[in-house]
Protein backbone atom coordinates (compact mmCIF):
# COMPACT_ATOMS: atom_id res chain seq x y z
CA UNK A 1 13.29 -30.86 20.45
CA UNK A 2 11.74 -27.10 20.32
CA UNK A 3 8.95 -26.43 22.83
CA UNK A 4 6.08 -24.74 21.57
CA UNK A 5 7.09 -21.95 23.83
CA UNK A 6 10.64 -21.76 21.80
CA UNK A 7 8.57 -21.72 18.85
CA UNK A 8 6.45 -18.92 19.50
CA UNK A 9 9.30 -16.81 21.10
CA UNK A 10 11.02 -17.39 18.00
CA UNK A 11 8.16 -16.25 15.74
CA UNK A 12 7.95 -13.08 18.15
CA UNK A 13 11.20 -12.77 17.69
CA UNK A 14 10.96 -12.86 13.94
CA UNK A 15 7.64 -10.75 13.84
CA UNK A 16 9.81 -7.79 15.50
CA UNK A 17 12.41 -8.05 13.32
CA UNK A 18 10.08 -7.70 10.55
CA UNK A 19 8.35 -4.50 12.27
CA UNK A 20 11.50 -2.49 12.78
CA UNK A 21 12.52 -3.23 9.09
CA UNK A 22 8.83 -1.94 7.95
CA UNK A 23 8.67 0.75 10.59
CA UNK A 24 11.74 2.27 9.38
CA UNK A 25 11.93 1.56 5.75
CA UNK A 26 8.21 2.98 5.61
CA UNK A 27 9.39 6.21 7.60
CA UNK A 28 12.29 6.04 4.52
CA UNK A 29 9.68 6.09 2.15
CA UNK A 30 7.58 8.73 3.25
CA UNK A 31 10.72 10.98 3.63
CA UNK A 32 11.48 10.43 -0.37
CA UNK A 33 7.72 10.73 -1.26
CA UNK A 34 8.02 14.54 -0.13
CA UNK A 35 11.78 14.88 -0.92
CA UNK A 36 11.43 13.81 -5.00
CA UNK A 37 8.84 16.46 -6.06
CA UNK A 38 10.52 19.11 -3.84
CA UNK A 39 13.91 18.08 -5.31
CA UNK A 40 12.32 18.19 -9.14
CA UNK A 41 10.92 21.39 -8.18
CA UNK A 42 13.99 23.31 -7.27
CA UNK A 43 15.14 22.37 -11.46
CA UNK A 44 12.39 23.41 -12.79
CA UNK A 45 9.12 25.02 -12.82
CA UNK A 46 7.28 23.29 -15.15
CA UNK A 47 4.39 21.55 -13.94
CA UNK A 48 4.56 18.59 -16.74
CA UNK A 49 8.42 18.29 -15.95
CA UNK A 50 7.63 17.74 -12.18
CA UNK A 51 4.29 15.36 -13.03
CA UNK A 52 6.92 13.37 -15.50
CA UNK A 53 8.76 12.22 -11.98
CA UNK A 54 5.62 11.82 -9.57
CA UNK A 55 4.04 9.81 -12.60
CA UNK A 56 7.42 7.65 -12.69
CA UNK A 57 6.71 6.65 -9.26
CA UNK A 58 3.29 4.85 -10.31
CA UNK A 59 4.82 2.97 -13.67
CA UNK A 60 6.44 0.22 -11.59
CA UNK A 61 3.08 -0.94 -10.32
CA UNK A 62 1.48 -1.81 -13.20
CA UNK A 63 4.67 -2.51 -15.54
CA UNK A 64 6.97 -4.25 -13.37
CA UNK A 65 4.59 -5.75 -10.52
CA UNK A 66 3.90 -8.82 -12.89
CA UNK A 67 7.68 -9.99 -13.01
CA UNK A 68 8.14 -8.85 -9.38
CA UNK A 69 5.60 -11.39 -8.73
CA UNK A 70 6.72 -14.24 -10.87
CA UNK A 71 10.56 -13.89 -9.39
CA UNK A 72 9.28 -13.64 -6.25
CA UNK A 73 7.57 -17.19 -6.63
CA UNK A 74 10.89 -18.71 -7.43
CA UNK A 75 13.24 -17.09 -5.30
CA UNK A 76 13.61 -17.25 -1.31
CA UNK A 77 11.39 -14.06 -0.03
CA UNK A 78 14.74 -13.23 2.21
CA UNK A 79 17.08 -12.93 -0.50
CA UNK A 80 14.76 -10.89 -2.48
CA UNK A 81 13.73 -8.32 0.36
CA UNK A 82 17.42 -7.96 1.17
CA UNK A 83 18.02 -7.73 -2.58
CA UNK A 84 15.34 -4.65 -2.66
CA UNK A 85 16.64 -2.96 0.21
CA UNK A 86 20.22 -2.68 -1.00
CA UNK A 87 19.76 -1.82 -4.51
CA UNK A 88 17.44 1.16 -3.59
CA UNK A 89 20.03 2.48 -1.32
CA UNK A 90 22.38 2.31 -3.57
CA UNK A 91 20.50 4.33 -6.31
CA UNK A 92 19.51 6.71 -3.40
CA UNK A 93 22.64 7.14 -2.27
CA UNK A 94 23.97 8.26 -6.39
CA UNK A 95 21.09 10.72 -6.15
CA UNK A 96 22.32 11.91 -3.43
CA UNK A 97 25.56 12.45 -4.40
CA UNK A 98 24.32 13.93 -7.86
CA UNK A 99 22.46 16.86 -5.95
CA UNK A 100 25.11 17.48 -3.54
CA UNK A 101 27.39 17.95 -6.50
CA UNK A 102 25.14 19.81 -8.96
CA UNK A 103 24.36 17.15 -11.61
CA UNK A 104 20.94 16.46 -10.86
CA UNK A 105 18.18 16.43 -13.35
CA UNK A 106 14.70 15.86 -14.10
CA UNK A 107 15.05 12.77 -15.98
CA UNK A 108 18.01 11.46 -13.35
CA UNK A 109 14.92 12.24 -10.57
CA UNK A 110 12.50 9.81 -12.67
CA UNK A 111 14.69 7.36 -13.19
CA UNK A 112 15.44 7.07 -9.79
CA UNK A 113 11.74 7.47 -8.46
CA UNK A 114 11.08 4.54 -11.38
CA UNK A 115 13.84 2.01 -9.80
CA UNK A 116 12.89 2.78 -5.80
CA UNK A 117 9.61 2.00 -6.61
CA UNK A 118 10.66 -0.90 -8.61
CA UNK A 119 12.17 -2.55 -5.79
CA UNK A 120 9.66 -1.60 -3.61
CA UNK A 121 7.46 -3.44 -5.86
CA UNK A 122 9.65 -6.80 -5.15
CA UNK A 123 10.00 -6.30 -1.47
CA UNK A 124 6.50 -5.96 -0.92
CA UNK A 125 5.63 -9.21 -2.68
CA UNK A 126 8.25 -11.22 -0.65
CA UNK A 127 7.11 -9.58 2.43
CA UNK A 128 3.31 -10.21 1.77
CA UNK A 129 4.44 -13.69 0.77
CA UNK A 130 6.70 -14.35 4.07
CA UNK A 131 3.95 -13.70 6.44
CA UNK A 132 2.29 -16.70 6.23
CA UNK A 133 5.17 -19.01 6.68
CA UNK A 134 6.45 -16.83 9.71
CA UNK A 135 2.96 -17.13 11.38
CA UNK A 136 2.40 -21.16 9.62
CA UNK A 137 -0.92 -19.54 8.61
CA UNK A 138 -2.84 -18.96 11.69
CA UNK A 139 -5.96 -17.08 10.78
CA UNK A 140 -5.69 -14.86 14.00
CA UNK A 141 -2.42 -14.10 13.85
CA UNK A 142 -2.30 -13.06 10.00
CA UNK A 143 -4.76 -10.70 10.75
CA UNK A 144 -2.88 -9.24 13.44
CA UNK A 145 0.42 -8.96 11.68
CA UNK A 146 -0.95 -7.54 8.69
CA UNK A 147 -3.06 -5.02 10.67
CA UNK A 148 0.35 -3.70 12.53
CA UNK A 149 2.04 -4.01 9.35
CA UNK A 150 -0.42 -1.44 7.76
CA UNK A 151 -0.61 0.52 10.66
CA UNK A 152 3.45 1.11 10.88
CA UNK A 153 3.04 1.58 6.77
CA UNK A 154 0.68 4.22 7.23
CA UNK A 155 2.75 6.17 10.03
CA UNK A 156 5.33 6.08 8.39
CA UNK A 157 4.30 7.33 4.44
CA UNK A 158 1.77 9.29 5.61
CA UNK A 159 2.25 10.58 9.06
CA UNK A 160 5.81 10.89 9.94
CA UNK A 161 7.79 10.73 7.11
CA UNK A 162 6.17 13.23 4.43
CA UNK A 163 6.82 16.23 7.33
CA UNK A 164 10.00 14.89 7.90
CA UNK A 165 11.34 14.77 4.34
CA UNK A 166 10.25 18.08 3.67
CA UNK A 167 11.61 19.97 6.96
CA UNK A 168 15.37 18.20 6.04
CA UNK A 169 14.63 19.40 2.63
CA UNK A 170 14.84 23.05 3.58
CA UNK A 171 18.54 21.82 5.74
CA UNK A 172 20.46 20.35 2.84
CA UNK A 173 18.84 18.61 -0.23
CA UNK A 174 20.48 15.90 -0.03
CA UNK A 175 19.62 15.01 3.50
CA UNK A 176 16.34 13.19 2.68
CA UNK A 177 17.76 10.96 0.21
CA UNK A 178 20.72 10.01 2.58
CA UNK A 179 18.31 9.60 5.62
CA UNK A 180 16.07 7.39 2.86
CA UNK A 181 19.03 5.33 2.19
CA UNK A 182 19.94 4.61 5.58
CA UNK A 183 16.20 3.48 6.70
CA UNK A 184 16.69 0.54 4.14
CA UNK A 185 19.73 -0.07 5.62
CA UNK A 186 18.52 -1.06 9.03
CA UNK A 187 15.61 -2.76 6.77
CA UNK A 188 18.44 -5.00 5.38
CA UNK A 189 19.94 -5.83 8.83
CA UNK A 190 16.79 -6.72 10.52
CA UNK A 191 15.37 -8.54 7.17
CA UNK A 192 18.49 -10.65 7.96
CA UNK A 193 17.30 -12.23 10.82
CA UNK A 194 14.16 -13.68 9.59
CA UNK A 195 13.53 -17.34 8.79
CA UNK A 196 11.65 -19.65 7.31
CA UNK A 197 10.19 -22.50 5.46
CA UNK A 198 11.06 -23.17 1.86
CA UNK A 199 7.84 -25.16 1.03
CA UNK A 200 7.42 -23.78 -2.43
CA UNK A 201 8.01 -25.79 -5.36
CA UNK A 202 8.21 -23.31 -8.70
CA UNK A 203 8.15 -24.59 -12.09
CA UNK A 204 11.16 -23.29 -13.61
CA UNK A 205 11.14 -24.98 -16.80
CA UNK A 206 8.62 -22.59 -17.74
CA UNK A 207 8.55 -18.80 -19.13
CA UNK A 208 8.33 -15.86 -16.72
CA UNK A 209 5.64 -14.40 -19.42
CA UNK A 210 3.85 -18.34 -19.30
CA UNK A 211 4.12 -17.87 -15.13
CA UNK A 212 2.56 -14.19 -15.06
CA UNK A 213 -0.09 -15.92 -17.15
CA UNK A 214 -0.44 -18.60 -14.77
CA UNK A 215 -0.94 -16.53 -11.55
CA UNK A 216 -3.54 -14.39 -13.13
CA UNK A 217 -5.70 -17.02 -14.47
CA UNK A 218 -5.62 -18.76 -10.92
CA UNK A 219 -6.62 -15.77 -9.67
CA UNK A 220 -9.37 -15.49 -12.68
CA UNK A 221 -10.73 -18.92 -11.81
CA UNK A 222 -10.91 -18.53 -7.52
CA UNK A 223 -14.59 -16.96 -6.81
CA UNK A 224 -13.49 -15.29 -3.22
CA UNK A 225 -10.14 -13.77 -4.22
CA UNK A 226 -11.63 -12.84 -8.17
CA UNK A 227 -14.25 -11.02 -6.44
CA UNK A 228 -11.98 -9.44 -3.65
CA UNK A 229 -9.41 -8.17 -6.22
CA UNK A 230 -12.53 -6.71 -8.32
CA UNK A 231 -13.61 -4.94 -4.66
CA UNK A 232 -10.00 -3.81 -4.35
CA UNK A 233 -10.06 -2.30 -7.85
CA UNK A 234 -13.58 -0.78 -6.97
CA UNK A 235 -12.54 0.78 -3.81
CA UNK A 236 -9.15 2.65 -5.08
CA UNK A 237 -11.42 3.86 -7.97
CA UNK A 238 -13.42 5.59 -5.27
CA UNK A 239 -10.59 6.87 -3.34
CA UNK A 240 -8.86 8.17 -6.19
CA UNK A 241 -11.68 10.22 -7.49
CA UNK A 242 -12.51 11.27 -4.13
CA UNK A 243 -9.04 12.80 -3.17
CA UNK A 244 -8.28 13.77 -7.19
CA UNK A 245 -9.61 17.02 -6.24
CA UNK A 246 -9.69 16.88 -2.59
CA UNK A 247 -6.89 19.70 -1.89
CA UNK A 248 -9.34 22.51 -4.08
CA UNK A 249 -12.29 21.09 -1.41
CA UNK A 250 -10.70 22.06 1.98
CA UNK A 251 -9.77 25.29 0.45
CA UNK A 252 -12.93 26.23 -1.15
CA UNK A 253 -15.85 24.35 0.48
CA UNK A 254 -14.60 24.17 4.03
CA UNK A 255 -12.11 27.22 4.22
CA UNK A 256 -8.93 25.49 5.08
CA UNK A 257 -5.68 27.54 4.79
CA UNK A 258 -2.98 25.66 3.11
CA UNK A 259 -0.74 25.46 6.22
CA UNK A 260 -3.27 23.15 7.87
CA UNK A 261 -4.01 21.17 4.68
CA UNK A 262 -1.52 18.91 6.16
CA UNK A 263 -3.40 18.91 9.27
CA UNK A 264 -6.29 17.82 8.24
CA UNK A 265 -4.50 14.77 5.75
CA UNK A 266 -2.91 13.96 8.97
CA UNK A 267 -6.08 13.08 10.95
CA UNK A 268 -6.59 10.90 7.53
CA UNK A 269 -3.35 8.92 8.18
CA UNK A 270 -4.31 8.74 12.20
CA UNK A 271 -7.13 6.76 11.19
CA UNK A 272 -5.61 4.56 8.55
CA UNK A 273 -3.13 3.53 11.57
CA UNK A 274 -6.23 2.76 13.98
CA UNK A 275 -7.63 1.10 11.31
CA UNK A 276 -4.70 -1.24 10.97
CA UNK A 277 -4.47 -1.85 14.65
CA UNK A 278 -7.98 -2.53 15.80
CA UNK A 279 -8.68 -4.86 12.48
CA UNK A 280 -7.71 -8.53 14.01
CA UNK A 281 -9.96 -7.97 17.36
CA UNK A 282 -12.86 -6.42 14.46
CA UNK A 283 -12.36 -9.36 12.38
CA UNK A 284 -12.43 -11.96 14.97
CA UNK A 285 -15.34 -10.38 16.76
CA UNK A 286 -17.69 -10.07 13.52
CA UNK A 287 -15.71 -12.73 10.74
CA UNK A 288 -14.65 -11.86 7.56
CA UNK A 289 -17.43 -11.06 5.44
CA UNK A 290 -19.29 -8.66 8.20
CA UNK A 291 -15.89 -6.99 8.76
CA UNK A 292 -15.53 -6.25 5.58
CA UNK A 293 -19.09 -5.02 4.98
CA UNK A 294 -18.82 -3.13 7.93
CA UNK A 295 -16.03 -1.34 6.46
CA UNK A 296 -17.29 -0.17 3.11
CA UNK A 297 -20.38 0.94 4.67
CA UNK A 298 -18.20 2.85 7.21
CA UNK A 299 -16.76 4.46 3.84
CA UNK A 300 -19.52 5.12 2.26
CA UNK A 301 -20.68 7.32 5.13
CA UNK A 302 -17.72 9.02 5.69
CA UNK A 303 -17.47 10.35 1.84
CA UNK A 304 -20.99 11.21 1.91
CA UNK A 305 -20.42 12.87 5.17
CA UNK A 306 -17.51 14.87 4.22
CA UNK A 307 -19.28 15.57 0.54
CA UNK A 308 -22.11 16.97 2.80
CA UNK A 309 -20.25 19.38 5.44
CA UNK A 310 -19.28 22.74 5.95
CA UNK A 311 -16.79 21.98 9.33
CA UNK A 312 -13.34 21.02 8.76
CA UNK A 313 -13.29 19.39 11.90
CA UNK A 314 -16.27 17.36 11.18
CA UNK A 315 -14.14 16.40 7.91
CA UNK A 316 -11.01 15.37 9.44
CA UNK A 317 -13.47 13.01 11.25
CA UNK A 318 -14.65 12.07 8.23
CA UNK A 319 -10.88 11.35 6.73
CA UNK A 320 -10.12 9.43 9.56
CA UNK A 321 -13.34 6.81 9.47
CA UNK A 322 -12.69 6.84 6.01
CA UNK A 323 -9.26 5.75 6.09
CA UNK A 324 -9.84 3.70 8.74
CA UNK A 325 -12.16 1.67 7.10
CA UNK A 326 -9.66 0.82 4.22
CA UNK A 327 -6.93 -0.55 6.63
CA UNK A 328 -9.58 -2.73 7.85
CA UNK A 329 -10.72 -4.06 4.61
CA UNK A 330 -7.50 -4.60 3.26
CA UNK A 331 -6.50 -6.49 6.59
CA UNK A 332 -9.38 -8.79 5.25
CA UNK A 333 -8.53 -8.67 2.20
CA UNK A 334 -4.63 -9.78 2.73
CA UNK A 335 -5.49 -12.03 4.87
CA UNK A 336 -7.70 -14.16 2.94
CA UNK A 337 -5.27 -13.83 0.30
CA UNK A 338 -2.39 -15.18 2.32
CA UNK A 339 -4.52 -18.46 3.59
CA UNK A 340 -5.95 -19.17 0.35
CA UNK A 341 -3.28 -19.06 -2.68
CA UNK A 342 -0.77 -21.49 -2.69
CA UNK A 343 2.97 -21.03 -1.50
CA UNK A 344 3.98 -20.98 -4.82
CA UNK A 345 1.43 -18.97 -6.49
CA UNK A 346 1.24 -16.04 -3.96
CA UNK A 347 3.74 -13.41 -5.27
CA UNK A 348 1.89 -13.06 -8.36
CA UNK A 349 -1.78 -13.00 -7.18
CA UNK A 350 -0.55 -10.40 -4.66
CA UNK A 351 1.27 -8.43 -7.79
CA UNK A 352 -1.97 -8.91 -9.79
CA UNK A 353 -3.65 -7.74 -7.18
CA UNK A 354 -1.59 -4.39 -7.49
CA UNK A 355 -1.81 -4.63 -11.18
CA UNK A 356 -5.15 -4.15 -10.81
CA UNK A 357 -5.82 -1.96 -7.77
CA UNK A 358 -3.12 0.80 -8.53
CA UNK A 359 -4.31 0.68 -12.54
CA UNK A 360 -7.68 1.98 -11.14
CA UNK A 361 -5.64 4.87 -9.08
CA UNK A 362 -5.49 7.27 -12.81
CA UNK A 363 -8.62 6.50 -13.70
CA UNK A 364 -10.06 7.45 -10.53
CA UNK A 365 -8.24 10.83 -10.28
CA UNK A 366 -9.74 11.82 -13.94
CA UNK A 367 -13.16 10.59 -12.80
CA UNK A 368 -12.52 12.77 -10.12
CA UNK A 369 -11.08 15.54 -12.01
CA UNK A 370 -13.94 15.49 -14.76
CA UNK A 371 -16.96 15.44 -12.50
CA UNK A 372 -15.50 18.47 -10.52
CA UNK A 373 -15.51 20.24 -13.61
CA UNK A 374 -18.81 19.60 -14.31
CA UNK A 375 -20.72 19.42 -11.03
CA UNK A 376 -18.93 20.94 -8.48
CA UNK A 377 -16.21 20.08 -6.02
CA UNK A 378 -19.11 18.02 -4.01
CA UNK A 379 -19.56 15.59 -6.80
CA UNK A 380 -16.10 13.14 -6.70
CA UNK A 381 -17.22 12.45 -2.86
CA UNK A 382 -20.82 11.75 -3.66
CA UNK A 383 -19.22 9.53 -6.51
CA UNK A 384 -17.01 7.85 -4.35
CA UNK A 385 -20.01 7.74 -2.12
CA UNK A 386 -22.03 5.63 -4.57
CA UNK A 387 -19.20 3.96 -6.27
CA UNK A 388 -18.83 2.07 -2.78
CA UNK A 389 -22.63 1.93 -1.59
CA UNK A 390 -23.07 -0.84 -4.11
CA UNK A 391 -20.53 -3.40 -3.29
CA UNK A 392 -21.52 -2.54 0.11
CA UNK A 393 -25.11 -3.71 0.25
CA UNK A 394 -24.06 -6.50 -2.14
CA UNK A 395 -21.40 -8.02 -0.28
CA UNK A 396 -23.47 -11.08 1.15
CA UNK A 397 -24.88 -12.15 -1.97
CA UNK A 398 -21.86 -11.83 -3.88
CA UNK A 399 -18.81 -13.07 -1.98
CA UNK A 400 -21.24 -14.42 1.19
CA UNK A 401 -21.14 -17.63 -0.23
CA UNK A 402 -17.34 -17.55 -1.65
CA UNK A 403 -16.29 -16.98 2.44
CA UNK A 404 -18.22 -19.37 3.92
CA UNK A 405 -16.47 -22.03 1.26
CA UNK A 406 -13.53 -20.82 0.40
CA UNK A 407 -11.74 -22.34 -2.01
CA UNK A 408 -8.64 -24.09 -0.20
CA UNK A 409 -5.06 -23.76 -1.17
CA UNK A 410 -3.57 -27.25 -2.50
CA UNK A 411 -1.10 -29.25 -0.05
């Protein structure tokens, strides 16, 4: 018979397993996010050429997310992560190979950014799916794993990696995509070594089209998660047009040289990661709804803040509370999505999710892009500003109600 202290050692066990594999293939995926334009860039110098491959990066979201989701429901999460992993390195490591020989292209570097993200697409619904059975679905300790999951994310794309990919640019070209390779690797391996339940029951008689439609009308028809996946969609809308034009800001408005452009995204990313780490005790201190409140408020300031200073240092600070306060809202938001959607439902409400959140990402940036034009590169931050003010003050009235009843997921 296990002892509950067996059991938890082995969920520790499991939990570390599954940070190493995040930690590194997140550092992996920062290193390609600067390596792919850089490597597009040494082809060619045409800006739509190089857009073409960043742009490829962003299809997979809204195009394959759905059917990510709806395989993810009826395969086991392990076998799918594992899946991910490998095929990625295996088209990083013919990229590789095609720049170390000479026969990379433009459309080869799409292509390639198209099917990383594509599997990143499936791993992240299996992984967002595993969670909960790794954990059984303790509130506390969903919050907590999802807040160190973020955090490690966020070092790793934003902090660590996008330096890192760069500065082994310069060595050989190929390096990044190698190094890339190998982080999903060691993703694989420790991917491996996690276990768990198979308590989902998928319909397989039906279509995947007929199970897409399934998963978003369940999510249509839930009142908490429909009005936390509109919030979502809200909230990248304001970050989007916020940071559309954000780069022309530091340079013109607060007199930031381009060499410590970085800097300054960097104190962004530093707060994303406290964000992520200090979310359970926030969330367990105030509860869900007044976390999340708290956090869109702490948003709102911080665009209107940076929107209204001069001092680059006061707008790192501003970065940094604004980022922080996304890792804590989405540590809500995940959360509540985990507990509530049923096993074998919750790869496609966390794809719609996506679906829906990254579509708003384009449409942000021309918001963005259009009312820089035509006010000034103040406006997207006072428009982020307001965008968020409103969902902010509404929160209790609108989704007060849907958290203190949630909706439960069926046994």
């Amino acid at each position: 018979m296990t002892t509950m202290q067996e059991h938890k050692g082995g969920i520790t066990g499991q939990l570390r397993a599954l940070y190493v594999a995040t930690a590194v293939s997140s550092f992996g995926d920062g290193i390609f996010a600067a390596a792919i334009p850089l490597a597009a860039a040494a082809i060619t110098r045409d800006p739509t050429a190089v857009a073409i491959v960043s742009a490829a990066e962003m299809i997979p979201w809204v195009f394959i997310g759905p059917f990510a989701g709806a395989l993810v429901d009826r395969l086991p999460y392990r076998a799918v992560m594992i899946s991910a992993d490998l095929g990625r390195l295996l088209v990083l490591i013919l990229v590789a190979a095609a720049i170390g020989t000479g026969h990379a292209s433009v459309p080869l570097l799409a292509l390639a950014a198209f099917l990383v993200m594509a599997g990143t697409t499936f791993f992240d619904a299996a992984s967002q799916s595993i969670i909960p059975e790794l954990v059984d679905r303790d509130p506390d300790l969903l919050n907590e794993v999802n807040g160190r999951q973020g955090s490690l994310s966020s070092a790793g794309r934003s902090l660590l990696g996008p330096p890192t990919g760069s500065a082994i640019f310069v060595v050989g070209a190929s390096i990044p995509f190698l190094a890339n390779a190998a982080s999903f690797l060691v993703s694989a391996v420790c991917v491996g070594f996690l276990k768990h339940k198979t308590v989902r029951v998928p319909n397989r008689d039906i279509s995947i089209i007929r199970s897409i439609r399934d998963g978003m009308a369940w999510l249509a028809h839930h009142s908490l998660l429909r009005s936390l996946a509109i919030l979502i969609a809200i909230s990248n809308l304001s970050y989007s047009a916020a940071t559309a034009t954000l780069v022309l800001y530091a340079q013109e408005a607060l007199g930031v040289a381009n060499a410590a452009y970085g800097l300054l995204l960097a104190v962004g990313a530093i707060g994303s990661i406290g964000g992520g780490l200090l979310a359970s005790r926030v969330i367990r201190k105030l509860g869900d709804l007044r976390a999340l409140q708290l956090a869109m408020a702490a948003q709102v300031v911080a665009w209107a803040g940076l929107a209204a200073t001069g001092s680059p240092y006061v707008a790192g600070a501003m970065l940094a509370i604004a980022f922080m306060g996304t890792s804590i809202a989405t540590v809500v938001v995940v959360g509540a999505r985990q507990r509530l959607t049923p096993p074998d439902m919750l790869g496609r409400v966390v794809t719609s999710f996506r679906v829906l959140g990254t579509g708003m990402l384009p449409a942000g940036g021309l918001l963005g892009g259009l009312a820089a034009t035509a006010w000034g590169l103040h406006a997207p931050l006072w428009i982020a500003a307001g965008l968020l003010a409103v969902p902010a003050l509404l929160a209790p009235p609108w989704i007060g109600r849907a958290f203190a009843t949630p909706e439960a997921p069926p046994e």
